[in-house]
Protein backbone atom coordinates (compact mmCIF):
# COMPACT_ATOMS: atom_id res chain seq x y z
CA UNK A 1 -28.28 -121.99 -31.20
CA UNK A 2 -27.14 -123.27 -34.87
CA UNK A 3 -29.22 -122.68 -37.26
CA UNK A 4 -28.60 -125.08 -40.19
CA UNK A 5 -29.72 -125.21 -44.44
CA UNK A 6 -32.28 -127.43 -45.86
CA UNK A 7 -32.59 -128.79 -49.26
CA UNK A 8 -35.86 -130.57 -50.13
CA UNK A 9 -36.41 -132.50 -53.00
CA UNK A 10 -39.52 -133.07 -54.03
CA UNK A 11 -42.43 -130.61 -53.00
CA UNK A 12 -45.98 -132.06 -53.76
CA UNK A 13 -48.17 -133.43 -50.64
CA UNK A 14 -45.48 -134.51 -48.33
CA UNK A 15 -42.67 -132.81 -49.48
CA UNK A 16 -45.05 -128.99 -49.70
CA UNK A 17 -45.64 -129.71 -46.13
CA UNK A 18 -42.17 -130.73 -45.15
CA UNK A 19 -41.19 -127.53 -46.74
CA UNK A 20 -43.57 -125.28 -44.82
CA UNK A 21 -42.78 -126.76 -41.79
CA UNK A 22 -38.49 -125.88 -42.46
CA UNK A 23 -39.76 -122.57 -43.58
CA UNK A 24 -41.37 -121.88 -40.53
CA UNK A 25 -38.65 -123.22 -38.08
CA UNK A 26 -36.18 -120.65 -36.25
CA UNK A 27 -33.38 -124.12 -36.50
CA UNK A 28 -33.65 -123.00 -40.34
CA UNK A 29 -31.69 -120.82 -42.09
CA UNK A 30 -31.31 -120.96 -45.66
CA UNK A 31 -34.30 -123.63 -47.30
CA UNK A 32 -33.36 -123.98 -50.80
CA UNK A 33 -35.93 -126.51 -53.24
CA UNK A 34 -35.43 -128.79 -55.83
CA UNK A 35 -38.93 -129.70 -57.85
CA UNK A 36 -39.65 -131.12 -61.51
CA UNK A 37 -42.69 -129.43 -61.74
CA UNK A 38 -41.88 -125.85 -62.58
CA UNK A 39 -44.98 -124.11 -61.58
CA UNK A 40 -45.15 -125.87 -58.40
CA UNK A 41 -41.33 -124.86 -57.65
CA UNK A 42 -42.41 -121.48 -58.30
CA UNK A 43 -46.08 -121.85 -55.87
CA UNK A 44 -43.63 -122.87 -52.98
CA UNK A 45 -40.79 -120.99 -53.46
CA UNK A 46 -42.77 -117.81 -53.51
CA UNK A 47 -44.69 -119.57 -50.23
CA UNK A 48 -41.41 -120.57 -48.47
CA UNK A 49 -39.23 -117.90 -49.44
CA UNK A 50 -36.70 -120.24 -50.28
CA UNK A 51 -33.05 -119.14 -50.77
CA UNK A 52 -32.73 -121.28 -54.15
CA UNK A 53 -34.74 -123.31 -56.65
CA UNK A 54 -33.89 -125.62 -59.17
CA UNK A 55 -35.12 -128.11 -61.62
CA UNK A 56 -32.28 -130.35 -60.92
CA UNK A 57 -31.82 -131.82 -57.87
CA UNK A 58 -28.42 -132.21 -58.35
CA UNK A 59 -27.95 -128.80 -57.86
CA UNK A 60 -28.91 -129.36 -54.38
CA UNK A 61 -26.84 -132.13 -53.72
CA UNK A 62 -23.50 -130.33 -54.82
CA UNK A 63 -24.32 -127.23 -52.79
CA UNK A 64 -22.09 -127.42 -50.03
CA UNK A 65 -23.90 -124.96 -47.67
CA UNK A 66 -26.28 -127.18 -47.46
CA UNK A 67 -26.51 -129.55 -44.13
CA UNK A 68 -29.35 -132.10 -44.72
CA UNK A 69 -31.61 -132.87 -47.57
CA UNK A 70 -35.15 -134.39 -46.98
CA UNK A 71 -36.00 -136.39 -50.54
CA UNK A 72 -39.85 -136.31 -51.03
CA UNK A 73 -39.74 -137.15 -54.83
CA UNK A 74 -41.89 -139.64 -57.11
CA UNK A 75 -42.18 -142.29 -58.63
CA UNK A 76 -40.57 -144.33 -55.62
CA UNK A 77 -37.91 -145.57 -57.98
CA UNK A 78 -35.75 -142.20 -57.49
CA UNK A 79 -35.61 -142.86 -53.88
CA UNK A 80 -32.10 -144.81 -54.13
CA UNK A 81 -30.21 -142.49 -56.94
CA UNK A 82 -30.81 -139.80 -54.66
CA UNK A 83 -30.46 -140.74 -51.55
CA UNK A 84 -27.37 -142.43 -52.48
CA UNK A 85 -26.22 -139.04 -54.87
CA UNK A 86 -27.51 -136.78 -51.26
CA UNK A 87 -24.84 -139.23 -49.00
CA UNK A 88 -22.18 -139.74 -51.25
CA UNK A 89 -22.14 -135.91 -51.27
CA UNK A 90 -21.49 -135.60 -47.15
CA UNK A 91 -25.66 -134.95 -46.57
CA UNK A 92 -28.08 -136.04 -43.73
CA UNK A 93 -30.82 -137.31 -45.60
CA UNK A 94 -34.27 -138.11 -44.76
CA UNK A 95 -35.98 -140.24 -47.35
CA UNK A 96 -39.53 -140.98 -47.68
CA UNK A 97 -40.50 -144.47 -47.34
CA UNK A 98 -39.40 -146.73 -49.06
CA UNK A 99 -35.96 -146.72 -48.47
CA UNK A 100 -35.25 -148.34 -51.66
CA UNK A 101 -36.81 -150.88 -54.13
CA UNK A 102 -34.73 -153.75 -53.19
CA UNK A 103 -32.60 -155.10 -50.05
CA UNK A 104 -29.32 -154.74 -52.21
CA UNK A 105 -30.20 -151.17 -52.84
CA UNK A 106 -31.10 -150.15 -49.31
CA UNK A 107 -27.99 -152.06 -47.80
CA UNK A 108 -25.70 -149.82 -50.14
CA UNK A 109 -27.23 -146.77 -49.15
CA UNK A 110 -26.87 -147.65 -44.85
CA UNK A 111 -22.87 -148.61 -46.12
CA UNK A 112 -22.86 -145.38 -47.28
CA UNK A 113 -24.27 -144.00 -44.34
CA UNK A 114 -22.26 -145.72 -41.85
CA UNK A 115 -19.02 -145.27 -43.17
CA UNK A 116 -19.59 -141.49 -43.70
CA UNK A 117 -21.13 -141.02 -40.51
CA UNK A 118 -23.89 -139.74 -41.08
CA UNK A 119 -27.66 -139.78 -40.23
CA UNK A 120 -30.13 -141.40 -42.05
CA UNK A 121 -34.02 -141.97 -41.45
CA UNK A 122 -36.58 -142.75 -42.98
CA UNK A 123 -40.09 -141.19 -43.08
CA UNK A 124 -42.30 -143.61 -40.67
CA UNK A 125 -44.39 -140.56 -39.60
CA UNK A 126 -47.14 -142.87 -38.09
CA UNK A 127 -44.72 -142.65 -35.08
CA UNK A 128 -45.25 -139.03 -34.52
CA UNK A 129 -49.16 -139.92 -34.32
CA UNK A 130 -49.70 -139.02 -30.98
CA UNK A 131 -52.30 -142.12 -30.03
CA UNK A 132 -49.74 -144.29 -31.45
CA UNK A 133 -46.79 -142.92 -29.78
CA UNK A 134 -49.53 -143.14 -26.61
CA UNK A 135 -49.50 -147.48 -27.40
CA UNK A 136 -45.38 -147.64 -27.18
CA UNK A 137 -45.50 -145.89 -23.96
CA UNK A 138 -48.46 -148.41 -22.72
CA UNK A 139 -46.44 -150.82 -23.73
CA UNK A 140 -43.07 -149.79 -22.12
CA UNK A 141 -43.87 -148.62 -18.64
CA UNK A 142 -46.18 -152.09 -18.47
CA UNK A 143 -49.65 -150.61 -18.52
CA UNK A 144 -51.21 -153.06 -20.35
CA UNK A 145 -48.12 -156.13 -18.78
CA UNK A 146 -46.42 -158.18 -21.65
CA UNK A 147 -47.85 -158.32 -25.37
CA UNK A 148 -49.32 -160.94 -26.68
CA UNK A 149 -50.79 -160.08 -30.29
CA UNK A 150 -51.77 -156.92 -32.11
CA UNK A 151 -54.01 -156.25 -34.88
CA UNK A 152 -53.86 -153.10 -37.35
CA UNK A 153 -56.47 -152.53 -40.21
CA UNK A 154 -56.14 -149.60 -41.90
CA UNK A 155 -58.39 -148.18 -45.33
CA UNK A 156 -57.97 -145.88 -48.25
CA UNK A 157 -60.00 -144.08 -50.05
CA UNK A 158 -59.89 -145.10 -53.71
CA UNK A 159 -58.33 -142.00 -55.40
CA UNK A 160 -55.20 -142.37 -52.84
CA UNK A 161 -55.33 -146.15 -54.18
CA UNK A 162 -55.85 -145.16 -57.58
CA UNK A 163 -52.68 -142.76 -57.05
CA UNK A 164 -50.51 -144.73 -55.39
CA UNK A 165 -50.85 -147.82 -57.45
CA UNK A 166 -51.13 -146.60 -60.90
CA UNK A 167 -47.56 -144.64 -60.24
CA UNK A 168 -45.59 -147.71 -59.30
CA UNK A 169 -46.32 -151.45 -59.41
CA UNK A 170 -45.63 -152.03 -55.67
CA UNK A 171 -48.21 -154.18 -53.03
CA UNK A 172 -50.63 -152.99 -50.48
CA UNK A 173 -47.81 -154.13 -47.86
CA UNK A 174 -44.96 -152.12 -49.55
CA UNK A 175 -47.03 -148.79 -49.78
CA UNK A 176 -49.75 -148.94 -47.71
CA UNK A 177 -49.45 -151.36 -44.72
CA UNK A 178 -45.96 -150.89 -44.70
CA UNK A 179 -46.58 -147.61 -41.71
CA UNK A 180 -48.37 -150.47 -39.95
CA UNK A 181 -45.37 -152.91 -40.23
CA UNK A 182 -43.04 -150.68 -38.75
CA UNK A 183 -45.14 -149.30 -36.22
CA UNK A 184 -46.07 -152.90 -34.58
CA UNK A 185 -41.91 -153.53 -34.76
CA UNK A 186 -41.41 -150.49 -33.29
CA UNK A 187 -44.16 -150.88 -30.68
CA UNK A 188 -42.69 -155.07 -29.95
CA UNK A 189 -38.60 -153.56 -29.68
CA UNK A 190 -36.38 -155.68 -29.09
CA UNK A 191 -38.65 -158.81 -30.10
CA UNK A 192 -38.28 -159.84 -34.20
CA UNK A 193 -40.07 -161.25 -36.75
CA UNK A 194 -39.03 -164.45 -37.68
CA UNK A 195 -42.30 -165.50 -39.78
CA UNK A 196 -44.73 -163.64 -42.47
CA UNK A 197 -47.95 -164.95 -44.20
CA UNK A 198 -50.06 -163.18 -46.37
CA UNK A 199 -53.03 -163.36 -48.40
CA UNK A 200 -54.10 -160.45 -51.01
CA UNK A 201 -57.98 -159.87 -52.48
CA UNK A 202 -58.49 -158.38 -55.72
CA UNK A 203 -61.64 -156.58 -56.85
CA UNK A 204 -62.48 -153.09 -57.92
CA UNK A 205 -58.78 -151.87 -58.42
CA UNK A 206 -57.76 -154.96 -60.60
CA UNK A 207 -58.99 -153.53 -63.99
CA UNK A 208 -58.25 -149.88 -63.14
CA UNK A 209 -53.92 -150.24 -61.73
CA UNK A 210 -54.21 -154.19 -62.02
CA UNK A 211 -53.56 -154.03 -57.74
CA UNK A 212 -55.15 -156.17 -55.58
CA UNK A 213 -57.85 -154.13 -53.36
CA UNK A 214 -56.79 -155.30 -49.71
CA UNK A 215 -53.67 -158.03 -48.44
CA UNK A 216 -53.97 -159.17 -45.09
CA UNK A 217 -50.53 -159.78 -43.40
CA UNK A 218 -49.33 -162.26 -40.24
CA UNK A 219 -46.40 -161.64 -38.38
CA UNK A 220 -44.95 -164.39 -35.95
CA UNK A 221 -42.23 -162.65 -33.80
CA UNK A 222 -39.28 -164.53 -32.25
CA UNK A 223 -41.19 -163.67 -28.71
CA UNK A 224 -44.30 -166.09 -29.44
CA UNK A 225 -46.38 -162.74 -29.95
CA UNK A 226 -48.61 -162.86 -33.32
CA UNK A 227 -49.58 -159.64 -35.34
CA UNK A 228 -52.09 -159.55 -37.82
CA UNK A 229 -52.39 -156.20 -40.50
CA UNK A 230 -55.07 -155.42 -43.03
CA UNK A 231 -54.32 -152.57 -45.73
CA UNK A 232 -57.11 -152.11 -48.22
CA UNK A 233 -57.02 -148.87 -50.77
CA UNK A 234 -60.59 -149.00 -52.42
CA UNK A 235 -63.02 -147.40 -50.15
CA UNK A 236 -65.28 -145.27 -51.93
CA UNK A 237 -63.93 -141.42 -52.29
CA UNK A 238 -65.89 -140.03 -49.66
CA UNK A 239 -63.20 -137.00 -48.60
CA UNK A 240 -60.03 -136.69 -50.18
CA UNK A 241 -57.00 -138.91 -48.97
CA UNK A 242 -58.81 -140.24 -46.11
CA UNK A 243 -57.17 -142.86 -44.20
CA UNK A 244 -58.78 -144.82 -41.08
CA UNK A 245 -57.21 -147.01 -38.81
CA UNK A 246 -58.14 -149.19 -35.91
CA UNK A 247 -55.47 -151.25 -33.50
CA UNK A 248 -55.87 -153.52 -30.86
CA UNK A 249 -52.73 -154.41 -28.76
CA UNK A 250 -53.48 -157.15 -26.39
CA UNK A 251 -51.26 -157.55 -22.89
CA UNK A 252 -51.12 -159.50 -20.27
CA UNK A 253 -52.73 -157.42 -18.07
CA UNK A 254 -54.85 -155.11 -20.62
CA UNK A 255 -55.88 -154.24 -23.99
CA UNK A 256 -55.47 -150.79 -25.56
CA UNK A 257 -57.99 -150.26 -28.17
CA UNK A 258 -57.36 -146.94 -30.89
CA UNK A 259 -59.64 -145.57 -32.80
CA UNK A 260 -57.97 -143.44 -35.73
CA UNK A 261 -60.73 -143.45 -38.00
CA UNK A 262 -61.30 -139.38 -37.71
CA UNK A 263 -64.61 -139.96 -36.71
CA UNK A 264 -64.07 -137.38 -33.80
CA UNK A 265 -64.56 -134.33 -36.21
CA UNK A 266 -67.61 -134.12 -37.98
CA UNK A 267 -68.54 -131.52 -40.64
CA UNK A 268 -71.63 -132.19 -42.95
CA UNK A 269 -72.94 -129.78 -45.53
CA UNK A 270 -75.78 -129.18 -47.87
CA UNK A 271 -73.07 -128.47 -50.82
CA UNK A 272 -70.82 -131.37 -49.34
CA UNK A 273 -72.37 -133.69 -47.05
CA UNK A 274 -70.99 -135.55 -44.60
CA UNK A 275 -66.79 -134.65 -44.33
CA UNK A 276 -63.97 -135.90 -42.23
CA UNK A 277 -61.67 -133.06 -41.92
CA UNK A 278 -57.88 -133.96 -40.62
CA UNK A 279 -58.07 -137.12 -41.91
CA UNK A 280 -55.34 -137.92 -44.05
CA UNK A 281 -52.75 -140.01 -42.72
CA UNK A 282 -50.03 -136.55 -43.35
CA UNK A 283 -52.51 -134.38 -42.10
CA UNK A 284 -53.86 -130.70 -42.76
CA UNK A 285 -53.62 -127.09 -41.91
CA UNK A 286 -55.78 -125.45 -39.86
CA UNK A 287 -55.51 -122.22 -39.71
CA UNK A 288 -51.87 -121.05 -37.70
CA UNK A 289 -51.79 -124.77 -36.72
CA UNK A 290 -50.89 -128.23 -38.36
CA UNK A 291 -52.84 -131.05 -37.38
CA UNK A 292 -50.93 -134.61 -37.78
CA UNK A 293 -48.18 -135.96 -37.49
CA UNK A 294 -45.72 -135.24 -40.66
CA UNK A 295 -44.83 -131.57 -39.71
CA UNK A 296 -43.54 -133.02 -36.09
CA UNK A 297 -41.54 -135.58 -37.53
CA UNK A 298 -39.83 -133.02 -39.63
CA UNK A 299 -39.38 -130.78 -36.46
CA UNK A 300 -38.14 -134.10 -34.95
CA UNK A 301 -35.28 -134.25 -37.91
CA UNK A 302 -34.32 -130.49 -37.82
CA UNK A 303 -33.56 -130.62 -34.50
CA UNK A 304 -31.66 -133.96 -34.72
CA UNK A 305 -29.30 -132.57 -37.18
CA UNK A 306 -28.94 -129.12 -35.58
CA UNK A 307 -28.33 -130.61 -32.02
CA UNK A 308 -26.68 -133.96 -33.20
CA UNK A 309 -29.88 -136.04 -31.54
CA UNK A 310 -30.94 -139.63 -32.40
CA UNK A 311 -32.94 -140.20 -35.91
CA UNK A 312 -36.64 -141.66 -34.37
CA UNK A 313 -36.42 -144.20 -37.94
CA UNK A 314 -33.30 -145.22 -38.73
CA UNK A 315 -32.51 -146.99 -42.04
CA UNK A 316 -31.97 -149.83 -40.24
CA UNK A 317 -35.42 -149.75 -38.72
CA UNK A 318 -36.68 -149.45 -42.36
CA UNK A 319 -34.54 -152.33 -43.99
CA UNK A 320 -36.66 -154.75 -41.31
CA UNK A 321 -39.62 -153.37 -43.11
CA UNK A 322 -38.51 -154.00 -46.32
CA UNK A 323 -38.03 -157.67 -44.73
CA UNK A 324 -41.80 -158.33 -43.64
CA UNK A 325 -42.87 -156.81 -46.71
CA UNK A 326 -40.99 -158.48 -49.30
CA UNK A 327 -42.20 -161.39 -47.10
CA UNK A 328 -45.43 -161.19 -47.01
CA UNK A 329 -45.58 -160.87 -51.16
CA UNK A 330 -43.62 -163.66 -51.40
CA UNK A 331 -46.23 -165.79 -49.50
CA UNK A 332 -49.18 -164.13 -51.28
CA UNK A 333 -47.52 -166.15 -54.66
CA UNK A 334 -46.41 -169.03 -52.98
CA UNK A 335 -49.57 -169.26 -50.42
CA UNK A 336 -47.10 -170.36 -48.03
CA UNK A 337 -45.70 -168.75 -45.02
CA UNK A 338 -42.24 -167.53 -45.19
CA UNK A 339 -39.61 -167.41 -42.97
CA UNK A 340 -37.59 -164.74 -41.50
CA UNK A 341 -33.78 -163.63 -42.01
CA UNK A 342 -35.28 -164.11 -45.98
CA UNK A 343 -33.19 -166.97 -47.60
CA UNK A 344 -30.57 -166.38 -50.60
CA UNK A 345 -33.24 -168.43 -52.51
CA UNK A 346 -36.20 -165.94 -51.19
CA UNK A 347 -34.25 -163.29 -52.26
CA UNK A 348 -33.49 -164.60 -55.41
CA UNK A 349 -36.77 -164.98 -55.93
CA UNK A 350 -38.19 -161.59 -55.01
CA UNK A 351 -35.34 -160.33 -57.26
CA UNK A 352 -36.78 -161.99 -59.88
C-alpha cells in the first residue's frame, strides 16, 4: 500500500470534516492545512495533527510532497484561482461545487486538467447518499424498466439560506438545487438535457440577501424523459442546517419513492423540543462514526488517487451542471424556456 499527502484548503463545515476524515485514513500520510481563519487553523490542526499549517494557501500548492489538494474555501469566487493555481502546480484536486463561476472559467480549468493528466472532481456528495446511490442502481439493473420523469424537491432551513445567499449572489439552482441537477443526470446517463425552464418565487429572503425563496426547475432530456426540481432555502430554523428531500423516479415498470426528509430519527426535549439529528445534507458525527455521505466521498477520492481509480464526479460531469443551471436562470428572466448546448448569444447573455 501507498500512502499519499493531503493538502486541504479551506477547513470550516465541509472542509473540517474532509479533514477529519484524511486524518483518520491509513491511505494518509502527511495532511498538511491551509485556512484564513487563524484560530480555526489552529482548532484543526491541533485536532488533525496535521504535518503543516498555513495562512496561505499557496504554500500548499508549491509543496511538492504533496499529491492531491481538496479546495473547501469561501466565498465560491476562489474556487477557479485555486483550483487552477492547485493544477497548474501538477495536483489532483477536488473542488467543492461549483466548479467555477462561469463556463469559460471551468473549461480552462478541465484544459488544464486534461493536458496534465490529471484527476479532477468535483464535490457532488449527494451521490455517496446511500438511498440515492440505491435509485441509480434501480435504475440500471431495470427494477423499476425505462424512466420516464423524475421529480426532486428539496428545503432549507433559513439560516443555511441566509448563509449561503448573503456570501455570494448566486440562484437557488446554482447553490442549492444544483446536487439535485447532477444527481437526476447522473441517475438518466447517457440521456442529455437538451431543454431548461424555470420559474423563481421571492418572499421572506428578498429583503434580508435580496434571493428569491424557492425556483422550480424543468428539464427536457434528449430521451423524451421530463424532470422537474424544487429548491427552496427559507424554512423556518427548526435544527441547524437541516435539509429535506423527497424524489420520485417514475419507470416503466415501477416507481421508486425516497424519503430523505430525516424524519426517521426523532429526538424531542423539554430544553429543545422537537430535533432532527443527522440531518444536514454533509452530515454529523456520532460518536466513533460519521453519518452521511461527505466523509465517504472523501474516502472515495483518497483511494482514487492512491490506487489510480476513476473520480465518481468528474469536471466534466460538473460543467453539464453549470449548463442546466445557467439555464434555468436564464429562463427565470426571460420566462421562456431555453435550449440546450446554450447558444453564443445565451452565453453572452449570462456573461452579462
Amino acid at each position: 500500500m501507498e500512502q499519499i499527502n493531503v493538502g486541504i484548503i479551506g477547513t470550516g463545515w465541509c472542509g473540517g470534516i474532509r479533514a477529519d476524515t484524511c486524518a483518520a485514513s491509513a491511505l494518509v500520510d502527511e495532511l498538511h492545512i491551509a485556512e484564513i481563519d487563524e484560530a480555526r487553523l489552529a482548532e484543526v490542526t491541533a485536532k488533525t495533527q496535521a504535518a503543516s499549517a498555513t495562512t496561505d494557501y499557496q504554500d500548499v500548492v508549491a509543496n511538492d510532497s504533496i499529491d492531491t489538494v481538496i479546495i473547501s474555501s469561501t466565498p465560491e469566487t476562489t474556487h477557479y484561482p485555486i483550483a487552477r493555481d492547485a493544477l497548474l502546480a501538477g495536483k489532483h484536486v477536488f473542488l467543492e461545487k461549483p466548479l467555477a463561476l462561469t463556463l469559460d472559467e471551468a473549461d480552462e480549468l478541465i484544459r488544464i486538467q486534461q493536458a496534465r493528466g490529471l484527476k479532477f472532481a468535483i464535490g457532488y456528495s449527494q451521490r455517496f447518499n446511500h438511498k440515492f446511490a440505491y435509485a441509480k442502481q434501480s435504475l440500471g439493473d431495470g427494477t423499476i424498466g425505462d424512466p420516464v420523469c423524475a421529480v426532486v424537491s428539496r428545503h432549507l432551513t433559513r439560516g443555511l439560506g441566509n448563509k449561503i445567499s448573503g456570501r455570494i449572489k448566486l440562484s437557488p439552482a446554482a447553490m442549492e438545487a444544483t446536487h439535485d441537477i447532477d444527481f437526476l443526470l447522473w441517475l438518466m446517463e447517457p440521456a442529455r438535457p437538451v431543454r431548461v425552464y424555470s420559474q423563481s418565487a421571492y418572499g421572506a429572503m428578498q429583503n434580508v440577501t435580496g434571493s428569491e425563496d424557492a425556483q422550480w426547475i424543468m428539464i427536457s432530456m434528449d430521451n423524451g424523459v421530463v424532470l422537474t426540481i424544487g429548491a427552496g432555502w427559507t424554512m423556518p430554523p427548526g435544527y441547524p442546517n437541516y435539509s429535506g428531500t423527497w424524489i420520485e423516479v417514475t419507470g416503466t415498470e415501477g416507481m421508486l419513492v425516497i424519503d430523505d426528509t430525516h424524519r426517521d430519527v426523532i429526538v424531542n426535549t423539554l430544553q429543545k423540543g422537537i430535533q432532527l439529528p443527522m440531518s444536514s445534507m454533509p452530515g454529523e458525527r456520532v460518536d466513533h462514526v460519521f453519518a452521511g455521505p461527505m466523509h465517504n466521498e472523501t474516502v472515495h477520492w483518497i483511494e482514487a488517487v492512491a490506487f489510480d481509480r476513476p473520480e465518481m464526479c468528474s469536471a466534466e460531469d460538473a460543467r453539464r451542471v453549470m449548463d442546466v443551471y445557467i439555464a434555468a436562470d436564464l429562463s427565470v428572466e426571460r420566462s421562456q424556456a431555453v435550449d440546450l448546448p446554450l447558444s453564443a448569444a445565451a452565453l453572452a447573455s449570462a456573461a452579462a
